[in-house]
PDB file of N, CA and C in Angstrom:
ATOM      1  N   UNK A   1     -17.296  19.857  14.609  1.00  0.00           N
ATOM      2  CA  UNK A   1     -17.534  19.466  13.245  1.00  0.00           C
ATOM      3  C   UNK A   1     -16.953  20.486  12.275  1.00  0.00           C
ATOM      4  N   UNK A   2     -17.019  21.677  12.365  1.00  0.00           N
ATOM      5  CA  UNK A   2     -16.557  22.654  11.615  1.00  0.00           C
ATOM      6  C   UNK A   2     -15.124  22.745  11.143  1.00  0.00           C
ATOM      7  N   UNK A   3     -14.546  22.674  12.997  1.00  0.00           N
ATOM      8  CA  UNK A   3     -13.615  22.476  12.667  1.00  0.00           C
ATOM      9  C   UNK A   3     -12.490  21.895  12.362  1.00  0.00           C
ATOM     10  N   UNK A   4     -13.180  20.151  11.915  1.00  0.00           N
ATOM     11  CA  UNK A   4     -12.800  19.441  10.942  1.00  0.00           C
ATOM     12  C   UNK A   4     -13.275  19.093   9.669  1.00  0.00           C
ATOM     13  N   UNK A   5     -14.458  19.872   9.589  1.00  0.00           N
ATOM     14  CA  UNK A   5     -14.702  19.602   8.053  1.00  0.00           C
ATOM     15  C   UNK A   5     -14.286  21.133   7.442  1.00  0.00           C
ATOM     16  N   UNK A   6     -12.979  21.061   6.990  1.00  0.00           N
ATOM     17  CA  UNK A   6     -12.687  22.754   6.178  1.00  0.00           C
ATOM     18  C   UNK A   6     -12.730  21.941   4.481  1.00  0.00           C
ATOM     19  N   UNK A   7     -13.899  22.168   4.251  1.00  0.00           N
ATOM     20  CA  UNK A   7     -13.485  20.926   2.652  1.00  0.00           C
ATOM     21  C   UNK A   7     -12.909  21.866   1.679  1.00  0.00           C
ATOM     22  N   UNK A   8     -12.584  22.962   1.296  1.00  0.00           N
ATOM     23  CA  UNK A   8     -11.810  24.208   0.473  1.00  0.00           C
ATOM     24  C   UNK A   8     -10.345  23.882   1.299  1.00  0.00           C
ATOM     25  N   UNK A   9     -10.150  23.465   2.204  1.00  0.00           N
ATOM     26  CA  UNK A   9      -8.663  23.696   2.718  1.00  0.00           C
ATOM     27  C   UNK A   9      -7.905  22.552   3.041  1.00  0.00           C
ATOM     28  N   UNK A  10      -9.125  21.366   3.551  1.00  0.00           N
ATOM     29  CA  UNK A  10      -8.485  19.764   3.913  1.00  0.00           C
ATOM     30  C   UNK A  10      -9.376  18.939   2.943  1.00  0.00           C
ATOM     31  N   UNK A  11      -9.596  19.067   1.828  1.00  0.00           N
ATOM     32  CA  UNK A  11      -9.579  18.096   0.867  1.00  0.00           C
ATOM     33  C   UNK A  11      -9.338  16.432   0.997  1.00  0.00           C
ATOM     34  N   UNK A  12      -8.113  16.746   0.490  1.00  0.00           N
ATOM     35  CA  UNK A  12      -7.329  15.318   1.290  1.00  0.00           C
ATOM     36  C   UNK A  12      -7.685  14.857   2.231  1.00  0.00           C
ATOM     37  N   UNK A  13      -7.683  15.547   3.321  1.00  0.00           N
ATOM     38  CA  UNK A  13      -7.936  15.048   4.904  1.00  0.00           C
ATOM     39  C   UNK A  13      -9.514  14.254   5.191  1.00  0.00           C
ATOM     40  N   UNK A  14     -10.502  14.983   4.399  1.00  0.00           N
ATOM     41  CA  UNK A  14     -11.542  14.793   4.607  1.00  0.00           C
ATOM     42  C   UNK A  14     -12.177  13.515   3.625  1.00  0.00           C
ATOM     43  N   UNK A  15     -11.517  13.602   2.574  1.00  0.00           N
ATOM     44  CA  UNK A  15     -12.489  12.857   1.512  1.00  0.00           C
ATOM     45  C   UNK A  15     -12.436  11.480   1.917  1.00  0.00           C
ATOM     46  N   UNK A  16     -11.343  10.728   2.764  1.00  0.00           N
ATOM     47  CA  UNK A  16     -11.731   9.362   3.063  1.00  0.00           C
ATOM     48  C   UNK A  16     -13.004   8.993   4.310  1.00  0.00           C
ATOM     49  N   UNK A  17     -13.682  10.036   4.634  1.00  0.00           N
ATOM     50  CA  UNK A  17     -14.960  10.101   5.358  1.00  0.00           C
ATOM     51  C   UNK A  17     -16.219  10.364   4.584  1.00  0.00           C
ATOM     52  N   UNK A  18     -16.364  10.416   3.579  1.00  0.00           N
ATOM     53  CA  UNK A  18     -16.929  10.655   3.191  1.00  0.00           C
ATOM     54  C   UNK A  18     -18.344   9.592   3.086  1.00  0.00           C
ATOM     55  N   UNK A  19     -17.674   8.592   2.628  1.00  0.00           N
ATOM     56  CA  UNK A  19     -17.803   7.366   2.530  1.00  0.00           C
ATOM     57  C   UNK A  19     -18.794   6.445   3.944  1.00  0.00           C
ATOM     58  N   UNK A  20     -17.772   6.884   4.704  1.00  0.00           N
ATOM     59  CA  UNK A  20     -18.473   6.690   6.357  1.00  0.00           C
ATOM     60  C   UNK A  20     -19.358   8.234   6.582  1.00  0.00           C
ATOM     61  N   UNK A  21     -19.426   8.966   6.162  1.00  0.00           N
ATOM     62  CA  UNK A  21     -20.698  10.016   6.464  1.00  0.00           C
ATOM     63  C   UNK A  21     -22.354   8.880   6.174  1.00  0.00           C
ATOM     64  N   UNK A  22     -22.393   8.745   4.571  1.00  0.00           N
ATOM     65  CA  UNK A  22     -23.020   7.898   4.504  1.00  0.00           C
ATOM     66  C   UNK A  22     -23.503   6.973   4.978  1.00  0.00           C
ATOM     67  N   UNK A  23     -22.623   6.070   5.621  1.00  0.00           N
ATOM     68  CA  UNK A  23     -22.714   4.630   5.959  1.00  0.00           C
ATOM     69  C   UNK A  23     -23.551   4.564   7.792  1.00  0.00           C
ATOM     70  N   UNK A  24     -23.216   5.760   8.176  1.00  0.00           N
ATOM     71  CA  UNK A  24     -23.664   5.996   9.691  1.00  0.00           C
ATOM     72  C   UNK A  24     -24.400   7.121   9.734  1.00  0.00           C
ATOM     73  N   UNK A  25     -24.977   7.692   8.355  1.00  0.00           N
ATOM     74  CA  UNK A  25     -26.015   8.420   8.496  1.00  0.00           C
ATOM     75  C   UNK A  25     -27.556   8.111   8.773  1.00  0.00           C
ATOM     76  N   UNK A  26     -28.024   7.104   8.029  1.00  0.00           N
ATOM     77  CA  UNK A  26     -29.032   6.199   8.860  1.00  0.00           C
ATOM     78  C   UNK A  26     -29.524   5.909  10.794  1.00  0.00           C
ATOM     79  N   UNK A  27     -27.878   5.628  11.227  1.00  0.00           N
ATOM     80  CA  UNK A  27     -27.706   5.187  12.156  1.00  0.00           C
ATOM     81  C   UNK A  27     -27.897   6.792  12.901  1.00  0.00           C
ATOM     82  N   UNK A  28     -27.507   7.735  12.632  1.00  0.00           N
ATOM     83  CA  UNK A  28     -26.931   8.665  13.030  1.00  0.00           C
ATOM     84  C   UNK A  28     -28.244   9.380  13.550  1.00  0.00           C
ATOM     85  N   UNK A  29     -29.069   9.573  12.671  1.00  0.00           N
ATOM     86  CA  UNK A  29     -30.425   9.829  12.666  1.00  0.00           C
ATOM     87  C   UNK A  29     -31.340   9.198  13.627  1.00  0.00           C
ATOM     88  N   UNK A  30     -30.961   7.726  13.601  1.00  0.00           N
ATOM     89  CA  UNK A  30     -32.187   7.271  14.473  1.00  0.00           C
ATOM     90  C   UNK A  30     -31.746   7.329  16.198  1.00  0.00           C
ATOM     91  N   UNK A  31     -30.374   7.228  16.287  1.00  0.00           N
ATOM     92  CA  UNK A  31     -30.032   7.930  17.555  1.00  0.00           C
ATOM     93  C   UNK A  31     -29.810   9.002  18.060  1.00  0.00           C
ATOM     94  N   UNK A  32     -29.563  10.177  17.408  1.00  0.00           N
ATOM     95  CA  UNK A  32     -29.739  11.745  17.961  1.00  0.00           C
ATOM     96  C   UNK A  32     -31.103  12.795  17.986  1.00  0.00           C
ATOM     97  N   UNK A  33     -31.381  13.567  18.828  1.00  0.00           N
ATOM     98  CA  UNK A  33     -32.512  14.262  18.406  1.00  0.00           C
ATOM     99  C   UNK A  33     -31.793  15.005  17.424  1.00  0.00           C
ATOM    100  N   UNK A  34     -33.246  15.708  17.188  1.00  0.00           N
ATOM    101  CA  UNK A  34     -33.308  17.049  15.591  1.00  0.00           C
ATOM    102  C   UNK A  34     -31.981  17.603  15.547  1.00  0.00           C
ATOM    103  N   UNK A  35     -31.857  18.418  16.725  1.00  0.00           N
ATOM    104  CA  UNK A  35     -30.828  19.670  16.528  1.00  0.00           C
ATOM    105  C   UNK A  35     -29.189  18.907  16.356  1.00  0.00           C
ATOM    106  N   UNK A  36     -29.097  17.662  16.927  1.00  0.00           N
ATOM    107  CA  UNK A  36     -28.018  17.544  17.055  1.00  0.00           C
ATOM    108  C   UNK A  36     -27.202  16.553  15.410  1.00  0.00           C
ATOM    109  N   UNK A  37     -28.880  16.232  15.051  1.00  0.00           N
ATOM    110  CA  UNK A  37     -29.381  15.546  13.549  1.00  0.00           C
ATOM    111  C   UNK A  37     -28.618  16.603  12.786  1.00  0.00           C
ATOM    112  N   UNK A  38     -29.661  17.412  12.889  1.00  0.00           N
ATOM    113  CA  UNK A  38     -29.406  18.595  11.377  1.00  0.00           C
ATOM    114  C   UNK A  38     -27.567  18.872  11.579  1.00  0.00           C
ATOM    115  N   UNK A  39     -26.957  19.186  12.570  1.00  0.00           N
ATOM    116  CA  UNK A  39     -26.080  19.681  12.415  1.00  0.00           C
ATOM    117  C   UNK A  39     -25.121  19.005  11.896  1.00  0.00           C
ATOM    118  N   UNK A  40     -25.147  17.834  12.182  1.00  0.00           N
ATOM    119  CA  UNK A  40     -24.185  16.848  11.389  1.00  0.00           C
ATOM    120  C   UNK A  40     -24.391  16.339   9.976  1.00  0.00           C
ATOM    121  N   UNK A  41     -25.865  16.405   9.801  1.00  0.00           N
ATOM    122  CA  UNK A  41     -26.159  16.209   8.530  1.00  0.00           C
ATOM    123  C   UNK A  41     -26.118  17.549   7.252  1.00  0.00           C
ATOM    124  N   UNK A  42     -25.997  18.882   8.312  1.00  0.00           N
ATOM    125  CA  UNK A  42     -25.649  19.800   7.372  1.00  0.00           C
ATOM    126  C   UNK A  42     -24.237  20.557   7.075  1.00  0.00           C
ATOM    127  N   UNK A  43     -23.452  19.798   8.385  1.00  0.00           N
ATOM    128  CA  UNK A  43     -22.274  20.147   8.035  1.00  0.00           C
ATOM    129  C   UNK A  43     -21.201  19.143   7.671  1.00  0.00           C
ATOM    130  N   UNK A  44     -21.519  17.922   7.828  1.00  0.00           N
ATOM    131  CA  UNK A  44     -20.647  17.004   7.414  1.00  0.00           C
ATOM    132  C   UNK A  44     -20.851  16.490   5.489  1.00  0.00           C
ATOM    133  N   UNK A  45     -22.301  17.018   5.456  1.00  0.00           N
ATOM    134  CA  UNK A  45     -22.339  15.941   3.610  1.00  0.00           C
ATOM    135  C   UNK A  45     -21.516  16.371   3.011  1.00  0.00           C
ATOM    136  N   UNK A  46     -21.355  15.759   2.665  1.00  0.00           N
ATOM    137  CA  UNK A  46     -20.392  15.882   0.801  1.00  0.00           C
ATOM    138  C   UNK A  46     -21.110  15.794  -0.489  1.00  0.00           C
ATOM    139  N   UNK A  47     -22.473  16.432  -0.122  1.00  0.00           N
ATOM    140  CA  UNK A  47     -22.622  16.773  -1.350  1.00  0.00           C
ATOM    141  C   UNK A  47     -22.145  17.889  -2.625  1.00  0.00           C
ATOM    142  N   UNK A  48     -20.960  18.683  -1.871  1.00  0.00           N
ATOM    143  CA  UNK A  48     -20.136  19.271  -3.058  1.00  0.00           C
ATOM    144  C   UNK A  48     -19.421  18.691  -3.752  1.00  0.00           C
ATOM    145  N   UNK A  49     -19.165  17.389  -3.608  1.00  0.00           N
ATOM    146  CA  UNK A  49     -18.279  16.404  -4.362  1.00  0.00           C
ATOM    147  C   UNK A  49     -19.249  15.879  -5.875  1.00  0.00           C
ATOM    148  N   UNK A  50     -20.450  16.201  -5.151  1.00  0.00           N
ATOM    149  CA  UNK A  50     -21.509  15.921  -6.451  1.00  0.00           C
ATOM    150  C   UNK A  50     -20.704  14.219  -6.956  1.00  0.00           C
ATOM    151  N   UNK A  51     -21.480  13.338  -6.429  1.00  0.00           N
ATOM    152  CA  UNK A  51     -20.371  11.894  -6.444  1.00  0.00           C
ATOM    153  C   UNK A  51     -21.930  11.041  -6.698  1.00  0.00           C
ATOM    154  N   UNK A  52     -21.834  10.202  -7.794  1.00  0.00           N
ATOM    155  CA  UNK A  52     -23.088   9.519  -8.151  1.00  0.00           C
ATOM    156  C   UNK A  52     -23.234   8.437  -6.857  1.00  0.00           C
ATOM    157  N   UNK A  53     -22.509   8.105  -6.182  1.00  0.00           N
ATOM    158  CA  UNK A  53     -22.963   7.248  -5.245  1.00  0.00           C
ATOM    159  C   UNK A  53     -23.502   7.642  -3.973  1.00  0.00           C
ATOM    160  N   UNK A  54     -23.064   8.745  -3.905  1.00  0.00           N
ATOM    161  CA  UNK A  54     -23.265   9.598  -2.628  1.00  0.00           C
ATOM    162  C   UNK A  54     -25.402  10.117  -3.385  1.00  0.00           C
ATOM    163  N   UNK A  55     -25.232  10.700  -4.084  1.00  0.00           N
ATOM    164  CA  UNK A  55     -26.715  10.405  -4.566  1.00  0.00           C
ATOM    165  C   UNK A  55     -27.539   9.361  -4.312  1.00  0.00           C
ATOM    166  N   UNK A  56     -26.885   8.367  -5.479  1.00  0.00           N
ATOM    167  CA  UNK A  56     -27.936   7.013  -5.594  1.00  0.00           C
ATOM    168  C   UNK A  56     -28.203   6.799  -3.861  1.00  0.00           C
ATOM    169  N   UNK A  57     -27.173   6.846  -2.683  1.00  0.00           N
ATOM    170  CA  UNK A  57     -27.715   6.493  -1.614  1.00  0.00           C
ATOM    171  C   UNK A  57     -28.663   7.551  -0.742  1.00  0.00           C
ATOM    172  N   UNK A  58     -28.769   8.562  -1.338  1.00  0.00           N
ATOM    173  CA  UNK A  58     -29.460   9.982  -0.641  1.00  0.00           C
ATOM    174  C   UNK A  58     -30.686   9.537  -1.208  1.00  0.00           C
ATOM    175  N   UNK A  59     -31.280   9.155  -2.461  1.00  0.00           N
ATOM    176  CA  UNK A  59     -32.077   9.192  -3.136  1.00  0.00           C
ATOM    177  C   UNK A  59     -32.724   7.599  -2.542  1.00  0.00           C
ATOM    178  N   UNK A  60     -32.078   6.343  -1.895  1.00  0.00           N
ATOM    179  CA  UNK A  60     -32.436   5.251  -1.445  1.00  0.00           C
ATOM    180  C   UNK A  60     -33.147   5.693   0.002  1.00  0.00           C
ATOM    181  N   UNK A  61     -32.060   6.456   0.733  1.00  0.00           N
ATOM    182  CA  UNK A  61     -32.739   6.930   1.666  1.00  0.00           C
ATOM    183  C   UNK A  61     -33.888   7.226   1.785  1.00  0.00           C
ATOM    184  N   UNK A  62     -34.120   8.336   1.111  1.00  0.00           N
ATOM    185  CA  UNK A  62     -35.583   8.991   0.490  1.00  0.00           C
ATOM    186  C   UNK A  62     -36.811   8.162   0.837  1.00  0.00           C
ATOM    187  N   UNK A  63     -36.170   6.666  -0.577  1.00  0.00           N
ATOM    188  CA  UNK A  63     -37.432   5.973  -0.444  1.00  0.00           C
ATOM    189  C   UNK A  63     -38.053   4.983   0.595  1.00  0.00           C
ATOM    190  N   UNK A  64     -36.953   5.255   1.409  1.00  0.00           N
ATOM    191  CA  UNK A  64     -37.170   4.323   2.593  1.00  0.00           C
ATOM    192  C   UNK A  64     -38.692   4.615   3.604  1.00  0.00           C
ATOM    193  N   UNK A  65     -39.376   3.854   4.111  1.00  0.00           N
ATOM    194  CA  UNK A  65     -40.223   4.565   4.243  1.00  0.00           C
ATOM    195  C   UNK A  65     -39.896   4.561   5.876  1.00  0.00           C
ATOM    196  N   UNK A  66     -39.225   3.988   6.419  1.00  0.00           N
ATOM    197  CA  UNK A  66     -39.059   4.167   7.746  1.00  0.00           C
ATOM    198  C   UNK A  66     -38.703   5.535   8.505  1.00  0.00           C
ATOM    199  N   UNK A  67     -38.049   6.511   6.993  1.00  0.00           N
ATOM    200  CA  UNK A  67     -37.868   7.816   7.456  1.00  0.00           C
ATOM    201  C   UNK A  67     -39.049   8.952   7.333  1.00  0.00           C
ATOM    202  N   UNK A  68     -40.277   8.218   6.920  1.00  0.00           N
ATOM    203  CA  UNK A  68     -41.285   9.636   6.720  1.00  0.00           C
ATOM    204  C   UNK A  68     -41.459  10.139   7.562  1.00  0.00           C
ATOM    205  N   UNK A  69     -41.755   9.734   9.015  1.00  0.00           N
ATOM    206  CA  UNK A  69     -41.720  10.670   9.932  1.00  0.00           C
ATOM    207  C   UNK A  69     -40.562  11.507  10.294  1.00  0.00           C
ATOM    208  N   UNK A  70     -39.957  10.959   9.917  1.00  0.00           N
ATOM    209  CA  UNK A  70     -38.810  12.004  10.273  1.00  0.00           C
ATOM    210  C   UNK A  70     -38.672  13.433   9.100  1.00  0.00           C
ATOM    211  N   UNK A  71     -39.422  14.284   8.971  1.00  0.00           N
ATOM    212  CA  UNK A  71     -39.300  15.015   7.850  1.00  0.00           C
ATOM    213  C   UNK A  71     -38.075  16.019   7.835  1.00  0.00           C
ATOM    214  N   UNK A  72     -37.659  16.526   8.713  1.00  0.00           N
ATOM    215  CA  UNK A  72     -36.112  17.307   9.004  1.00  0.00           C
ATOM    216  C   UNK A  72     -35.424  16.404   8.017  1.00  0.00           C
ATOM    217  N   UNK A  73     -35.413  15.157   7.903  1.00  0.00           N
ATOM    218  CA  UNK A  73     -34.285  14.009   7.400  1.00  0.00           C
ATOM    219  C   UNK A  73     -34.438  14.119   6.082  1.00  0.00           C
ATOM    220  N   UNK A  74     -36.179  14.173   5.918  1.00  0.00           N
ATOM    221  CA  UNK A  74     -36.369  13.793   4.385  1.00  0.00           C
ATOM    222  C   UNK A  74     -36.481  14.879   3.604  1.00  0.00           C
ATOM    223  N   UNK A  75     -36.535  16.064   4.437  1.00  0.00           N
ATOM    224  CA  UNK A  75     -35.969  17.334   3.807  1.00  0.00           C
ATOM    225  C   UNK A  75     -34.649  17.923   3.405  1.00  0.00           C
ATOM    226  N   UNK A  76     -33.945  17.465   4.597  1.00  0.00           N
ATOM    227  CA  UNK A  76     -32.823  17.255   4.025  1.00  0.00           C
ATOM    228  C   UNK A  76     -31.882  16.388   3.065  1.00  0.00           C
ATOM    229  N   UNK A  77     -32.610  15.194   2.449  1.00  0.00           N
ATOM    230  CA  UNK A  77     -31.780  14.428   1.311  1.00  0.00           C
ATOM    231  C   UNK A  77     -32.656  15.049   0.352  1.00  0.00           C
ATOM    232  N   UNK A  78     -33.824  15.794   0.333  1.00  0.00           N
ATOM    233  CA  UNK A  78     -34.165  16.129  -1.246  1.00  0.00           C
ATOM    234  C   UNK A  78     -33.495  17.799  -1.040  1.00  0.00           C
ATOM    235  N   UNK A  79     -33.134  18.633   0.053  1.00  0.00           N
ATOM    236  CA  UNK A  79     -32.118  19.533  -0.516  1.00  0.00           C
ATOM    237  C   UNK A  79     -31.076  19.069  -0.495  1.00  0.00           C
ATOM    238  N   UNK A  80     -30.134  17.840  -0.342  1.00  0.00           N
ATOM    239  CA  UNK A  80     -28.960  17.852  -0.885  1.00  0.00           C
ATOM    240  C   UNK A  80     -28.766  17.044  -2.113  1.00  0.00           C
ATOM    241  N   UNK A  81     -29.554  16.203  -2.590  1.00  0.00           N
ATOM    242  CA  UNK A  81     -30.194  15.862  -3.665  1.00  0.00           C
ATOM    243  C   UNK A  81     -30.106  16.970  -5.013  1.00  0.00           C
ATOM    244  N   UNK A  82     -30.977  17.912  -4.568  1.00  0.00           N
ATOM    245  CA  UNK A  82     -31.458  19.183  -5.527  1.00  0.00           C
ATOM    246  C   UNK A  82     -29.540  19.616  -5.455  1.00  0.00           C
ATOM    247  N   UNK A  83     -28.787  19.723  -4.624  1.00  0.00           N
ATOM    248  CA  UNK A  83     -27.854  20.572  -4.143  1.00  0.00           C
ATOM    249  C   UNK A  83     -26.535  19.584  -5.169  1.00  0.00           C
ATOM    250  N   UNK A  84     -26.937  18.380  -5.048  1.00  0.00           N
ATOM    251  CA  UNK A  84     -25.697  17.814  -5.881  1.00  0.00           C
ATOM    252  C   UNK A  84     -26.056  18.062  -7.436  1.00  0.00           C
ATOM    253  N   UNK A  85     -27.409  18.239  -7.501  1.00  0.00           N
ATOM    254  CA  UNK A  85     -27.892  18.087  -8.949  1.00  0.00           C
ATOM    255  C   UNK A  85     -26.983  19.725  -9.304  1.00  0.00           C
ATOM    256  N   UNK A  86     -27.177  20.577  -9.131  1.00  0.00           N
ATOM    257  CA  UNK A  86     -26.557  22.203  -8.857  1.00  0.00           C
ATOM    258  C   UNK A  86     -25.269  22.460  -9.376  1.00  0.00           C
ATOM    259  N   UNK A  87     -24.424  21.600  -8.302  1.00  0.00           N
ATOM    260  CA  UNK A  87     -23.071  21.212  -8.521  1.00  0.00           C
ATOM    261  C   UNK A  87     -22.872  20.680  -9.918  1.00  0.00           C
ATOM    262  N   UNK A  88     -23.364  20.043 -10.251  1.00  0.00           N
ATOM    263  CA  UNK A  88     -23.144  19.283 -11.314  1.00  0.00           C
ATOM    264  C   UNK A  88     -22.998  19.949 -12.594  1.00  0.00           C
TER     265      UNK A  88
END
């Protein structure tokens, strides 16, 4: 993962995933354990793009309630949440 997400150096390369980070993050979650969770979810977001859609769907997530147990998850969209707000 690292060493395809260089987002300071592959810009270009990366930003048409971005899109699909999102879209199979749901999915992504309910099939991996924790460790293998967090790592993709903390090294792949794009929340430095600070991108209102990439929000509005972090923030849908949130309210979903199918993720409360999962709190690693729901900790992580309100720090990248807080983290796009930052950027901004």
């Amino acid at each position: 993962m690292q060493g395809f997400f260089q987002r300071n150096q592959q810009l270009d390369l990366i930003t048409p995933y971005f899109d699909k980070f999102i879209e199979i993050l749901p999915e992504f979650i309910e099939k991996r354990e924790k460790d293998m969770a967090n790592a993709f979810m903390n090294t792949m977001s794009p929340y430095f793009m600070a991108r209102e859609s990439d929000e509005k769907a972090f923030k849908t997530m949130l309210e979903d309630p199918k993720y409360a147990e999962r709190s690693y998850f729901t900790d992580f969209l309100k720090r990248t949440i807080n983290n796009i707000d930052k950027v901004r």
